[in-house]
Each structure stands twice: as C-alpha cells, then as structure tokens.
C-alpha atoms as a PDB file:
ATOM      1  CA  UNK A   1      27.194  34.006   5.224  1.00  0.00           C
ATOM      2  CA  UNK A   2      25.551  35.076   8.259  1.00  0.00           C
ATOM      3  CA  UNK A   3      24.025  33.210  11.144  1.00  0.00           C
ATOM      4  CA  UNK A   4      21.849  34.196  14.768  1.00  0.00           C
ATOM      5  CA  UNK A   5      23.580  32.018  17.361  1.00  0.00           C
ATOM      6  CA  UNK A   6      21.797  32.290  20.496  1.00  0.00           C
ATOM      7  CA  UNK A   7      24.299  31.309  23.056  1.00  0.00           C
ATOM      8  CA  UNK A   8      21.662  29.468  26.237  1.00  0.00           C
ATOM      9  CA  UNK A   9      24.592  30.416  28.790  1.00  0.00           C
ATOM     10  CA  UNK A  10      24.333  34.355  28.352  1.00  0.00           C
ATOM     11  CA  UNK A  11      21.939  36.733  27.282  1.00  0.00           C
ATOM     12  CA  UNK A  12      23.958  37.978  24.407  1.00  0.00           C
ATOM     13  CA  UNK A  13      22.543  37.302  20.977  1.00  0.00           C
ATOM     14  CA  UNK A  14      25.247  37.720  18.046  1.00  0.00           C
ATOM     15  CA  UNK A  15      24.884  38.285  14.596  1.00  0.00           C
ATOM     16  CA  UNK A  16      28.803  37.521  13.389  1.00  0.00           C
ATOM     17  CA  UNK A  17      30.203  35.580  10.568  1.00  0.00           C
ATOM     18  CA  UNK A  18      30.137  31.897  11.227  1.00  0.00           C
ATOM     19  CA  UNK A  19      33.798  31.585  11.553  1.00  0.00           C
ATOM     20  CA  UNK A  20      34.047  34.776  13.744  1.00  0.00           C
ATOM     21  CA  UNK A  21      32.000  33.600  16.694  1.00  0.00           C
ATOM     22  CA  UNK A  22      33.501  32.308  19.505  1.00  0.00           C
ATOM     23  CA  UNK A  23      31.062  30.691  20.883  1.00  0.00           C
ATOM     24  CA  UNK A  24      30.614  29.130  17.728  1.00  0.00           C
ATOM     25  CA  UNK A  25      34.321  27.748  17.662  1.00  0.00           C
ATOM     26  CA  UNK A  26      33.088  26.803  21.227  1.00  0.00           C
ATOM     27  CA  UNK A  27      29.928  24.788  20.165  1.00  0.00           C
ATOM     28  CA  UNK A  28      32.249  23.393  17.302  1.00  0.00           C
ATOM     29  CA  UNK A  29      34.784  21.806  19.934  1.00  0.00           C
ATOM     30  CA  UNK A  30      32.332  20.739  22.683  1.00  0.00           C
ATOM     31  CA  UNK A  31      30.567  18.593  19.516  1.00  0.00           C
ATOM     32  CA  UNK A  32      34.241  16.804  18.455  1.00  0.00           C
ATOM     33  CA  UNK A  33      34.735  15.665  22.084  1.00  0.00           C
ATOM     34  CA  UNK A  34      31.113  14.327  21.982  1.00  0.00           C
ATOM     35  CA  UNK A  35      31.264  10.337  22.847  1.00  0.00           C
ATOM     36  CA  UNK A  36      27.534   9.387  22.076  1.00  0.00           C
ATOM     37  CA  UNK A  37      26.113  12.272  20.364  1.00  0.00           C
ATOM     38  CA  UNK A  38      22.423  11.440  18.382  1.00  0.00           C
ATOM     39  CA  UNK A  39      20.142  13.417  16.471  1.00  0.00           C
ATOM     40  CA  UNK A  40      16.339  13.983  16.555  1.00  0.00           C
ATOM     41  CA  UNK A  41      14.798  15.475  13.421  1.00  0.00           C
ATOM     42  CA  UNK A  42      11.421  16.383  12.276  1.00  0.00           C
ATOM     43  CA  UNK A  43       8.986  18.095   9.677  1.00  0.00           C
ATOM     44  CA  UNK A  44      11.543  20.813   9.116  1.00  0.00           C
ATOM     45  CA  UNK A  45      14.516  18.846   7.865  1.00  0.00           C
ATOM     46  CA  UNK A  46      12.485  18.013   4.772  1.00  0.00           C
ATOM     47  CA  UNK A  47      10.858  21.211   3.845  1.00  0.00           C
ATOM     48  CA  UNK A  48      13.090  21.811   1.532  1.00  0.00           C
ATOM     49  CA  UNK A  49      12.691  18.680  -0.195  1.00  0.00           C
ATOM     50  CA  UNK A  50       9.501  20.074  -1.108  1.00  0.00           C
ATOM     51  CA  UNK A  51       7.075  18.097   1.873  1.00  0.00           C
ATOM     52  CA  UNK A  52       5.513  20.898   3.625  1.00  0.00           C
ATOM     53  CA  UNK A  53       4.853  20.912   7.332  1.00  0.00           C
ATOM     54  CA  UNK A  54       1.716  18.452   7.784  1.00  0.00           C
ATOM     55  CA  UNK A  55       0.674  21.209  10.626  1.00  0.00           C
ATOM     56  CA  UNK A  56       1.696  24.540   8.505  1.00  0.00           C
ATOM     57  CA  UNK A  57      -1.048  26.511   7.247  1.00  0.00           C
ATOM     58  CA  UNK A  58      -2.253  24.519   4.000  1.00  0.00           C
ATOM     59  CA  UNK A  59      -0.546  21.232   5.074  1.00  0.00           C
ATOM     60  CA  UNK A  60      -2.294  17.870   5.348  1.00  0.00           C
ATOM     61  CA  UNK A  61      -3.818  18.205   9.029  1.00  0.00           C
ATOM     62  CA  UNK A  62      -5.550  21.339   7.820  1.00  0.00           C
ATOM     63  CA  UNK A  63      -7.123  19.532   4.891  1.00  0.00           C
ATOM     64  CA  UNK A  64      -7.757  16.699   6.719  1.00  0.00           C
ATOM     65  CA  UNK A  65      -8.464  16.301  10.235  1.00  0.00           C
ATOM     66  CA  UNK A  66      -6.228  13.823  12.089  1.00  0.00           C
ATOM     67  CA  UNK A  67      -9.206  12.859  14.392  1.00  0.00           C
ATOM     68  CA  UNK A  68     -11.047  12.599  11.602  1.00  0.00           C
ATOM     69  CA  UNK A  69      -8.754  10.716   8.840  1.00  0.00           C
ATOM     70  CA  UNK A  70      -5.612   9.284  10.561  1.00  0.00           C
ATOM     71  CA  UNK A  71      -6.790   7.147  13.301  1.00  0.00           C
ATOM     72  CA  UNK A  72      -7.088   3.363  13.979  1.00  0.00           C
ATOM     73  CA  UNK A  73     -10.547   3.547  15.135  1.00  0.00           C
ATOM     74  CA  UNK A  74     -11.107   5.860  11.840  1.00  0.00           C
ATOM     75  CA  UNK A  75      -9.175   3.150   9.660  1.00  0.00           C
ATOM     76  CA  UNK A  76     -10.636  -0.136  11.079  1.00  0.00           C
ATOM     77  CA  UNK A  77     -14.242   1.672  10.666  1.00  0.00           C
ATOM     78  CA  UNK A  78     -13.954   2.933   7.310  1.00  0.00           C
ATOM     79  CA  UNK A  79     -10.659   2.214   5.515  1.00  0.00           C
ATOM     80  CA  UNK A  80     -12.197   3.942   2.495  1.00  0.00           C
ATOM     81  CA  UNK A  81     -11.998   7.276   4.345  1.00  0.00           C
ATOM     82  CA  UNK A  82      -9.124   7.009   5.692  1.00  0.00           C
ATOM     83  CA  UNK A  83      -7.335   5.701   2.176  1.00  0.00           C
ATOM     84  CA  UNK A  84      -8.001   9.711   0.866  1.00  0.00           C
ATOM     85  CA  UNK A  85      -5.666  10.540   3.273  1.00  0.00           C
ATOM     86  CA  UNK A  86      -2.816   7.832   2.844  1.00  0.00           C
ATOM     87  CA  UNK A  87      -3.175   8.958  -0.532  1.00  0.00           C
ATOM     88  CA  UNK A  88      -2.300  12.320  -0.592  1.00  0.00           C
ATOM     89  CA  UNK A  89       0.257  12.096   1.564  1.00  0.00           C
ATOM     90  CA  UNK A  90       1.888   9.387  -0.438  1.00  0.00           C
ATOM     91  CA  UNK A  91       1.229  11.771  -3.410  1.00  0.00           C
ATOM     92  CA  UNK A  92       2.873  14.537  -1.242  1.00  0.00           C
ATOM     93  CA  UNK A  93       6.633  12.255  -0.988  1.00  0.00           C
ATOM     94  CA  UNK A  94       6.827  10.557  -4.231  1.00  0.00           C
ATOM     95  CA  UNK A  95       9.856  10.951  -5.786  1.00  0.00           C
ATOM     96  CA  UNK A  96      11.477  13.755  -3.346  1.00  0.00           C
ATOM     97  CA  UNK A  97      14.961  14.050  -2.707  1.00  0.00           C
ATOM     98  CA  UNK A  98      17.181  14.248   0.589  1.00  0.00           C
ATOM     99  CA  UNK A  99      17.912  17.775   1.482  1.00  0.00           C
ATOM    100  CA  UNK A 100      21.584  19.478   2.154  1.00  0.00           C
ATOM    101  CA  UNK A 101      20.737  18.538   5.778  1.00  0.00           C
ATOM    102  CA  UNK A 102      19.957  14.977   5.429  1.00  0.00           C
ATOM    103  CA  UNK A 103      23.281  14.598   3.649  1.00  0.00           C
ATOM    104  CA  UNK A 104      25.025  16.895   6.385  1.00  0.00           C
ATOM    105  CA  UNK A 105      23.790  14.017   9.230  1.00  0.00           C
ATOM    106  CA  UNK A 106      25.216  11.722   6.341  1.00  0.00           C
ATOM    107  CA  UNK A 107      28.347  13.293   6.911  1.00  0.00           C
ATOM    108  CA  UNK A 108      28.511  13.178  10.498  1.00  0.00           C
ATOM    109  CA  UNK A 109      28.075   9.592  10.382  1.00  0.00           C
ATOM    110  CA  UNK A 110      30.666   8.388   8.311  1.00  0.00           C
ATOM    111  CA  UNK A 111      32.772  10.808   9.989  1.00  0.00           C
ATOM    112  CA  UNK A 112      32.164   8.891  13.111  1.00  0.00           C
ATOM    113  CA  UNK A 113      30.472  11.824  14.475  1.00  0.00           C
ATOM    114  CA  UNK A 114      26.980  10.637  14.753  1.00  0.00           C
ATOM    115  CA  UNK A 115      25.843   7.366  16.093  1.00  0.00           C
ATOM    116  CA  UNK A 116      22.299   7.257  15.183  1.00  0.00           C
ATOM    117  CA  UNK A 117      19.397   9.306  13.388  1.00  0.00           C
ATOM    118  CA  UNK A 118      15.729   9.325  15.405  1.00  0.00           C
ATOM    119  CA  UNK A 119      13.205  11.016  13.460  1.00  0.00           C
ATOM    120  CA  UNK A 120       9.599  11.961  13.319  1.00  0.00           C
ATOM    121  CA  UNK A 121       9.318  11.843   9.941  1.00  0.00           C
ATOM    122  CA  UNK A 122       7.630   8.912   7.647  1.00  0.00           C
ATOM    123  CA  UNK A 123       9.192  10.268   3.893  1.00  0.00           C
ATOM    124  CA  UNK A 124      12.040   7.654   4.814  1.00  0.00           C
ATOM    125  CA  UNK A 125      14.820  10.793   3.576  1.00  0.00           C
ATOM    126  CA  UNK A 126      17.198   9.976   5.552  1.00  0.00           C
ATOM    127  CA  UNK A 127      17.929   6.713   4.530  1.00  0.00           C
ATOM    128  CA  UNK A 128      17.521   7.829   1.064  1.00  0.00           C
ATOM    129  CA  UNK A 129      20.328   9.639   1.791  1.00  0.00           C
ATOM    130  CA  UNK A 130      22.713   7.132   3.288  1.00  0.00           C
ATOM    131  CA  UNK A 131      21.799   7.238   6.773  1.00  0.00           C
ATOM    132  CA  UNK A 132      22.457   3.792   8.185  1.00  0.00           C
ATOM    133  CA  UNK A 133      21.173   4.539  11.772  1.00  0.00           C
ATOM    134  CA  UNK A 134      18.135   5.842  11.647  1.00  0.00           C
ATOM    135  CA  UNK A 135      15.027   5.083  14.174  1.00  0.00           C
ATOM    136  CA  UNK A 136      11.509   5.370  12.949  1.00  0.00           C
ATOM    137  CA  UNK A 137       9.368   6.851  15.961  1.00  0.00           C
ATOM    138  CA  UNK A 138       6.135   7.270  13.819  1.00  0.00           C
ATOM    139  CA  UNK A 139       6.541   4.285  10.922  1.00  0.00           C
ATOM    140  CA  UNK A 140       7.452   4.996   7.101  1.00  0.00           C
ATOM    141  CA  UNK A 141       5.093   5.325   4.334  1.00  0.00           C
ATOM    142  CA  UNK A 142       6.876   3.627   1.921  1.00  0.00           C
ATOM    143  CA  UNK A 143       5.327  -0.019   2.711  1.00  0.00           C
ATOM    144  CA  UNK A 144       1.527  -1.427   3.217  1.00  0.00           C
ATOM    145  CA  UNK A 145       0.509  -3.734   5.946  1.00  0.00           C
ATOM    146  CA  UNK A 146      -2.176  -6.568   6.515  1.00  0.00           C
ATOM    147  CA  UNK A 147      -3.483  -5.884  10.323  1.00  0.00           C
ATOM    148  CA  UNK A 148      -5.167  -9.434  10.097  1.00  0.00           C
ATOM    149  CA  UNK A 149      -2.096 -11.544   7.938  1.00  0.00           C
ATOM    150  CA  UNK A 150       0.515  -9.603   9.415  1.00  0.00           C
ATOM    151  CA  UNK A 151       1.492  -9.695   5.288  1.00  0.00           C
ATOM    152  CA  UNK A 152       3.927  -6.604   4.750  1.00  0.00           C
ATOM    153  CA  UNK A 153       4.639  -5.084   1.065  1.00  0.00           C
ATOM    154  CA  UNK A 154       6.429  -2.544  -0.805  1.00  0.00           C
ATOM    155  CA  UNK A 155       3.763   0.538  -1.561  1.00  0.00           C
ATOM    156  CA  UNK A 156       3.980   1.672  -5.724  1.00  0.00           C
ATOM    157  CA  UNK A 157       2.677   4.564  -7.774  1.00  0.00           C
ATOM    158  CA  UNK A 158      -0.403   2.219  -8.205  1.00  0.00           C
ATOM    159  CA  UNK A 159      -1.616   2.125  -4.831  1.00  0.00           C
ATOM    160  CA  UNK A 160      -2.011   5.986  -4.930  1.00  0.00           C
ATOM    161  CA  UNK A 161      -4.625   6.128  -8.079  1.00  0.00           C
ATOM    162  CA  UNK A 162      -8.219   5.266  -7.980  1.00  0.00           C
ATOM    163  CA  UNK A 163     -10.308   5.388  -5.058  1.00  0.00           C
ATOM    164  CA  UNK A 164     -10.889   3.376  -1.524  1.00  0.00           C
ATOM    165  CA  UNK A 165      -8.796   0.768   0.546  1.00  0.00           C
ATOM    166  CA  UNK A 166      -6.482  -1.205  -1.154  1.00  0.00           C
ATOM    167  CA  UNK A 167      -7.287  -5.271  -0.279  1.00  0.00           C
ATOM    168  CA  UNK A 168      -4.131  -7.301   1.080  1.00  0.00           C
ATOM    169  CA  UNK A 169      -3.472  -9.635  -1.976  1.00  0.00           C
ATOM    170  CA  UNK A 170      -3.123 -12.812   0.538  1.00  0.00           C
ATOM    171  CA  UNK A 171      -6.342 -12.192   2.654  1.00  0.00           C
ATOM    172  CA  UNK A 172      -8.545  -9.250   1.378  1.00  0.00           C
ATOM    173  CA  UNK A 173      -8.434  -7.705   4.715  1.00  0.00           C
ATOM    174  CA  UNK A 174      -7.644  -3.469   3.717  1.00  0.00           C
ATOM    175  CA  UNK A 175      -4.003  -2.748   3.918  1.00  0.00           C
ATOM    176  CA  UNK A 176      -2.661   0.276   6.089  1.00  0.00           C
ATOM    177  CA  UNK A 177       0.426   2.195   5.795  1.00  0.00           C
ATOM    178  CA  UNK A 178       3.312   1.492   7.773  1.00  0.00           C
ATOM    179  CA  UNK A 179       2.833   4.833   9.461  1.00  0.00           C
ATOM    180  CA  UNK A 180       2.333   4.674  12.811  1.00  0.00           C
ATOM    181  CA  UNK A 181      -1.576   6.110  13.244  1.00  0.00           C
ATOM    182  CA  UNK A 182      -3.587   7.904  16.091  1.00  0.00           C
ATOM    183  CA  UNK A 183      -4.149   5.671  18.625  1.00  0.00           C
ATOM    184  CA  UNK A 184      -1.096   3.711  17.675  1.00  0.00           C
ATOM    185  CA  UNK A 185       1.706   2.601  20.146  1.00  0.00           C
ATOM    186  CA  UNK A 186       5.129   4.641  18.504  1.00  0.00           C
ATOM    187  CA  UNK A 187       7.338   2.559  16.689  1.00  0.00           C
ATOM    188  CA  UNK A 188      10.701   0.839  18.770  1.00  0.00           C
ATOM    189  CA  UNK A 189      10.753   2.717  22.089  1.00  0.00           C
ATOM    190  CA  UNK A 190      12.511   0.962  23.805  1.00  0.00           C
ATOM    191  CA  UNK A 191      15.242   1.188  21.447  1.00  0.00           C
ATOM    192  CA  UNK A 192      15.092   4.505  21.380  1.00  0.00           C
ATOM    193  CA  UNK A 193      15.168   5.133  25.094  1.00  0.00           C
ATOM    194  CA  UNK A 194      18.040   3.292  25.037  1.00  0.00           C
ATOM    195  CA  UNK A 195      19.952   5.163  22.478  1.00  0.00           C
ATOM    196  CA  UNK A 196      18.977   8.513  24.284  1.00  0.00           C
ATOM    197  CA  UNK A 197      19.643   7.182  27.519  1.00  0.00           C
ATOM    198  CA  UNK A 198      23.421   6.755  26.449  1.00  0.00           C
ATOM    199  CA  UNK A 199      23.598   9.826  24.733  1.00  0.00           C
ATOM    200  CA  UNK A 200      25.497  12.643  25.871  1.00  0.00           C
ATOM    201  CA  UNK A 201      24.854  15.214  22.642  1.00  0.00           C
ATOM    202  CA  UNK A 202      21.548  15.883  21.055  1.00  0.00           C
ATOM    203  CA  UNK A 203      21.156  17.715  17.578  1.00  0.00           C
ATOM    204  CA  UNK A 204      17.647  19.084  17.644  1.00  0.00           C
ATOM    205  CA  UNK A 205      16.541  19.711  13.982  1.00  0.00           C
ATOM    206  CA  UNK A 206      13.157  21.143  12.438  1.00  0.00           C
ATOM    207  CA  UNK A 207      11.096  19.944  15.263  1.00  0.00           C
ATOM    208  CA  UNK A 208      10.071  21.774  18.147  1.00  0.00           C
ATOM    209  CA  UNK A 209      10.155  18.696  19.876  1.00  0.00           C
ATOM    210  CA  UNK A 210       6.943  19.291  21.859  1.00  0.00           C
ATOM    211  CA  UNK A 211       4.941  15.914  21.138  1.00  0.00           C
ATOM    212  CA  UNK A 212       5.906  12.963  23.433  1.00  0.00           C
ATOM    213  CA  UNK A 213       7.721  10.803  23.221  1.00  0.00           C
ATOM    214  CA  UNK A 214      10.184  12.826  20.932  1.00  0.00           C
ATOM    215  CA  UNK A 215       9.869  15.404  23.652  1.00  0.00           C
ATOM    216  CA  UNK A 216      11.344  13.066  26.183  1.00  0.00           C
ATOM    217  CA  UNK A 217      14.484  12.531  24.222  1.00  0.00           C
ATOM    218  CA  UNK A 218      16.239  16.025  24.762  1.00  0.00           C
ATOM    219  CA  UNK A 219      15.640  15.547  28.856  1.00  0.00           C
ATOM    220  CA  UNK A 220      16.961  12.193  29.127  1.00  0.00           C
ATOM    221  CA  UNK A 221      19.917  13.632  27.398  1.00  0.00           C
ATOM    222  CA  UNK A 222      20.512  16.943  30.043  1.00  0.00           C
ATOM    223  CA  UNK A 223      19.843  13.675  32.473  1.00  0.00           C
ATOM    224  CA  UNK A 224      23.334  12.427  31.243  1.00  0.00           C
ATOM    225  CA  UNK A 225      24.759  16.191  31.928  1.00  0.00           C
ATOM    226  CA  UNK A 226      24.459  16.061  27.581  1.00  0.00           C
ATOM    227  CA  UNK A 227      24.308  19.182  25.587  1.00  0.00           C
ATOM    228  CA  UNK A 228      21.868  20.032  23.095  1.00  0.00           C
ATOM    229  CA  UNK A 229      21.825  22.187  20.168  1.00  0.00           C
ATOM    230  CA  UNK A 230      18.883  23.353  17.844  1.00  0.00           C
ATOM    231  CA  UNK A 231      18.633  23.876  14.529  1.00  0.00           C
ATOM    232  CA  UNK A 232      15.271  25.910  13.597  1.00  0.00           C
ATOM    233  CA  UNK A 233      13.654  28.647  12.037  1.00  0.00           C
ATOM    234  CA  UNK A 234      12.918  30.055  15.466  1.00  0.00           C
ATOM    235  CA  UNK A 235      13.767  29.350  19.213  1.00  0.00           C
ATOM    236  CA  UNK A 236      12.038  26.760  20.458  1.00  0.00           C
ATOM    237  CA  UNK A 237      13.945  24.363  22.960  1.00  0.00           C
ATOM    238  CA  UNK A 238      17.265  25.077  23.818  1.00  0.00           C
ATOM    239  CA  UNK A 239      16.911  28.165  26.496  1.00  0.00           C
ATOM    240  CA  UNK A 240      13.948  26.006  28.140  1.00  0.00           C
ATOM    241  CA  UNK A 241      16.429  23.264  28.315  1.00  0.00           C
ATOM    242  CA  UNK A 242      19.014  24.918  29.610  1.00  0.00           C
ATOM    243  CA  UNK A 243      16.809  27.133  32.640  1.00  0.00           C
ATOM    244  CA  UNK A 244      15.595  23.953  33.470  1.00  0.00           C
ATOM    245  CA  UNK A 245      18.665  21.687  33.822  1.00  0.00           C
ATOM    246  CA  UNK A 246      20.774  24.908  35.356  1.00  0.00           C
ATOM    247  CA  UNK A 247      24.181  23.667  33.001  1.00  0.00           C
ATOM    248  CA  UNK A 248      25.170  25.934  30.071  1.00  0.00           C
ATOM    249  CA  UNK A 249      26.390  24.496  27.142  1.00  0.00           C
ATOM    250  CA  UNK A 250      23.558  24.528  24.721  1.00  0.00           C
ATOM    251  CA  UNK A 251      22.669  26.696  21.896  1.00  0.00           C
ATOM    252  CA  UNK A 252      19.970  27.881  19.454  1.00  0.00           C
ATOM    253  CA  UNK A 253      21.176  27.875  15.566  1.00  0.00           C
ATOM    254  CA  UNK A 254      18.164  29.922  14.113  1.00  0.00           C
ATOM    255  CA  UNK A 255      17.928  29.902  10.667  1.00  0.00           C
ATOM    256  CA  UNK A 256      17.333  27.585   7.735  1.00  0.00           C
ATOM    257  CA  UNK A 257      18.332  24.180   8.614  1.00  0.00           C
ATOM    258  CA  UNK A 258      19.398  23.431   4.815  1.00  0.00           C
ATOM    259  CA  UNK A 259      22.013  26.536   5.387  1.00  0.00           C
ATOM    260  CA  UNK A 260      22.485  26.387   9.217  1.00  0.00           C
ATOM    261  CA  UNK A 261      23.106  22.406   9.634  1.00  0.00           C
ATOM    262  CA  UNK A 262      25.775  21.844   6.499  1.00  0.00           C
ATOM    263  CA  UNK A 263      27.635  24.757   7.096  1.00  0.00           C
ATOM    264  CA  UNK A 264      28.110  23.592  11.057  1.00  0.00           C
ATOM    265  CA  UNK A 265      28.541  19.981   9.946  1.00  0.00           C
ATOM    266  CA  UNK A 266      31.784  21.672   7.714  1.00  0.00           C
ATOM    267  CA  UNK A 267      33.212  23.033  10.429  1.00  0.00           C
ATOM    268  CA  UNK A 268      32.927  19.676  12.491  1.00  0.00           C
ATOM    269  CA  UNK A 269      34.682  17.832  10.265  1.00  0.00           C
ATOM    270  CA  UNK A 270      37.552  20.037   8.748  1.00  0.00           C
ATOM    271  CA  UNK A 271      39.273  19.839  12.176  1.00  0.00           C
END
C-alpha cells in the first residue's frame, strides 16, 4: 500500500511505501511523544459510511438552500419548510455505520493516544463507534427539541414520514433538531477553546477546516508551538499552517481517510 506524504518542512513530495518513509517514521514518533494531542473531523470522515458531503455536487445544500431551508429565522417562520429538510437529512443517516476511521480515533483513545474528538459532523458516528470524548460544534440529529418547553426527545423512524413540523408532545410548539442551525450560536465553545487551547497535536480529518470556529482550532494549536497533521483527499491546511507559523513539523496525508488514518493509527500503536 502506497501513500503521498507531503512533508510541510521541505519541498519534497514522496510516493514510498508507508513503512519506507522516513519522514513517516518521523511523523509516527513526534505523535507518541504528543502530551495533549486532539482531533478535529468533518464531512469526510463519514463518506464512507455512505453520508455524502452536504456541499459535494448532489449533496443536501445543493438541493436545498441553507439560506433558504436551514435557518432559525427560516424555522421559526415556517417550520413546515424547513421540516423537508430535517427530513432528508435524517433519511440521509439512518442506520449508517462508523467508518475504519472512526474506529481508528477509537483506537487512539483507548490507547491513551487521543484525549478528545471535536467534530463538525451531526450523524453522531463517532460515538457510535466508542468515542467517549467527543465535542459537538454543530449539534446532533439524533434528538428533537421544544424552543418554547425547553422539552428534549429521542428522534425515531416516525418523525421522518409524512409531511410538516412535528408538534412537541408537552406544548404543541414545532420541534427542531438538535442541530445547531444558521443563525445559531455553535454548540460548547468554550469547552472547546479550552481543549484546543491545551492541545499541543491536532489530527485534521475530512475537513478543510475553513468555516469558523473549526478554523480557529488548528491556530490556537501552532499557538502552543503544536503540530498538525491532515488527513484528506487533497491539500488543504497543513503547508498554510506551517508558512504561517514558520515551525516545521506538520504534514499532509493525502489520500482516503478510511485507508490513510487506520493504517497511521497502526503504526502509532504497535510501538
């Protein structure tokens, strides 16, 4: 098995064997002396668990338009309208599975290796998958919520048939999602501030990390002189990172995270 590992320190790209590389032996080392070392995962961790990319070409946001569906103002106005969208996404994670990679950052953390799990996701895979510490930044959409009697309940199969809001059982009052929507304040900042803050190694998976405030995470890591490596399709953070901060240390695993992510996470933990 073969793997691009674009090293952020040089301008070398190589195309060895994983066990070959150097600088992967390199990356592998600098990770087992990590002391606080977190990961941040998005849409791309759970692509192959069969939910597409919300933003990829035929996912939700091209089918429905976020300003247009997934807003407060949208869902306060007309919870009828924005109930089409709840539920085809809910249609979208019923019954999926984690991924290799979920159970890779399983791995990590009952290895001792990982200390928590923030993601940008709302399929709620990771925990599905024995994650223990995971942060929500953007909700879950496996509960409903009462906006006026704060009443909070399990979502079923049921919810997703037939058509407009579905009425809070205590009050009547439409319930939402637990996904955090459009005009929204993000779920437990502070917390996870705090948990970047301290963290001095960042795994970057299947998110370009672009929106705020997931985009703030990776800096407030390179502000603790942390390293961070990403796991994506393509490059997206890493070599920004690193011209930015000056330090070298961080690198780009390009590939499939399913393949890329496990097969890393092995070599972690045979030492």
């Amino acid at each position: 098995m073969t793997f691009v590992v674009d090293s952020e320190n040089t301008t070398m790209l190589q195309i060895l064997p994983f066990e070959q590389s150097v600088e992967v032996q390199q990356a592998v080392e600098a990770y087992q002396n990590a002391e606080y070392p977190i990961a941040l995962t998005g849409a791309g961790i759970s692509v192959a668990s069969g939910i597409p990319d919300f933003r990829s070409p035929g996912g939700l946001w091209s089918i429905f338009n976020p300003e247009e569906y997934a807003t407060l103002e949208v869902f306060l106005r007309n919870p009828d309208k924005a109930w089409q969208l709840y539920r085809e996404l809910g249609l979208v994670l019923l019954d999926k599975e984690p991924s290799k990679a979920h159970n890779a950052l399983v791995e990590l953390e009952r290895e001792g290796l990982l200390k928590a799990v923030i993601t940008q996701n709302v399929d709620r895979l990771h925990q599905k998958a024995g994650s223990r510490q995971v942060v929500e930044i953007h909700g879950e959409h496996q509960h409903l919520q009462c906006l006026q009697c704060r009443n909070r309940m399990p979502v079923s199969k049921s919810h997703y048939q037939g058509r407009g809001s579905v009425p809070c059982p205590k009050c009547g009052f439409p319930l939402k999602p637990g996904i955090v929507l459009f005009g929204e304040d993000v779920r437990e900042y502070d917390r996870i501030a705090a948990i970047a803050s301290k963290a001095d190694f960042l795994l970057v998976i299947g998110t370009s990390a672009q929106v705020y405030p997931a985009a703030e995470i990776p800096f407030l890591v390179k502000r603790n002189n942390g390293r961070v490596y990403e796991f994506n399709q393509e490059h997206v953070l890493a070599r920004q990172l690193s011209a930015q901060s000056g330090r070298e240390g961080d690198y780009c695993f390009k590939g499939d995270v399913e393949e890329t992510l496990p097969w890393f996470v092995s070599l972690v933990v045979a030492a």
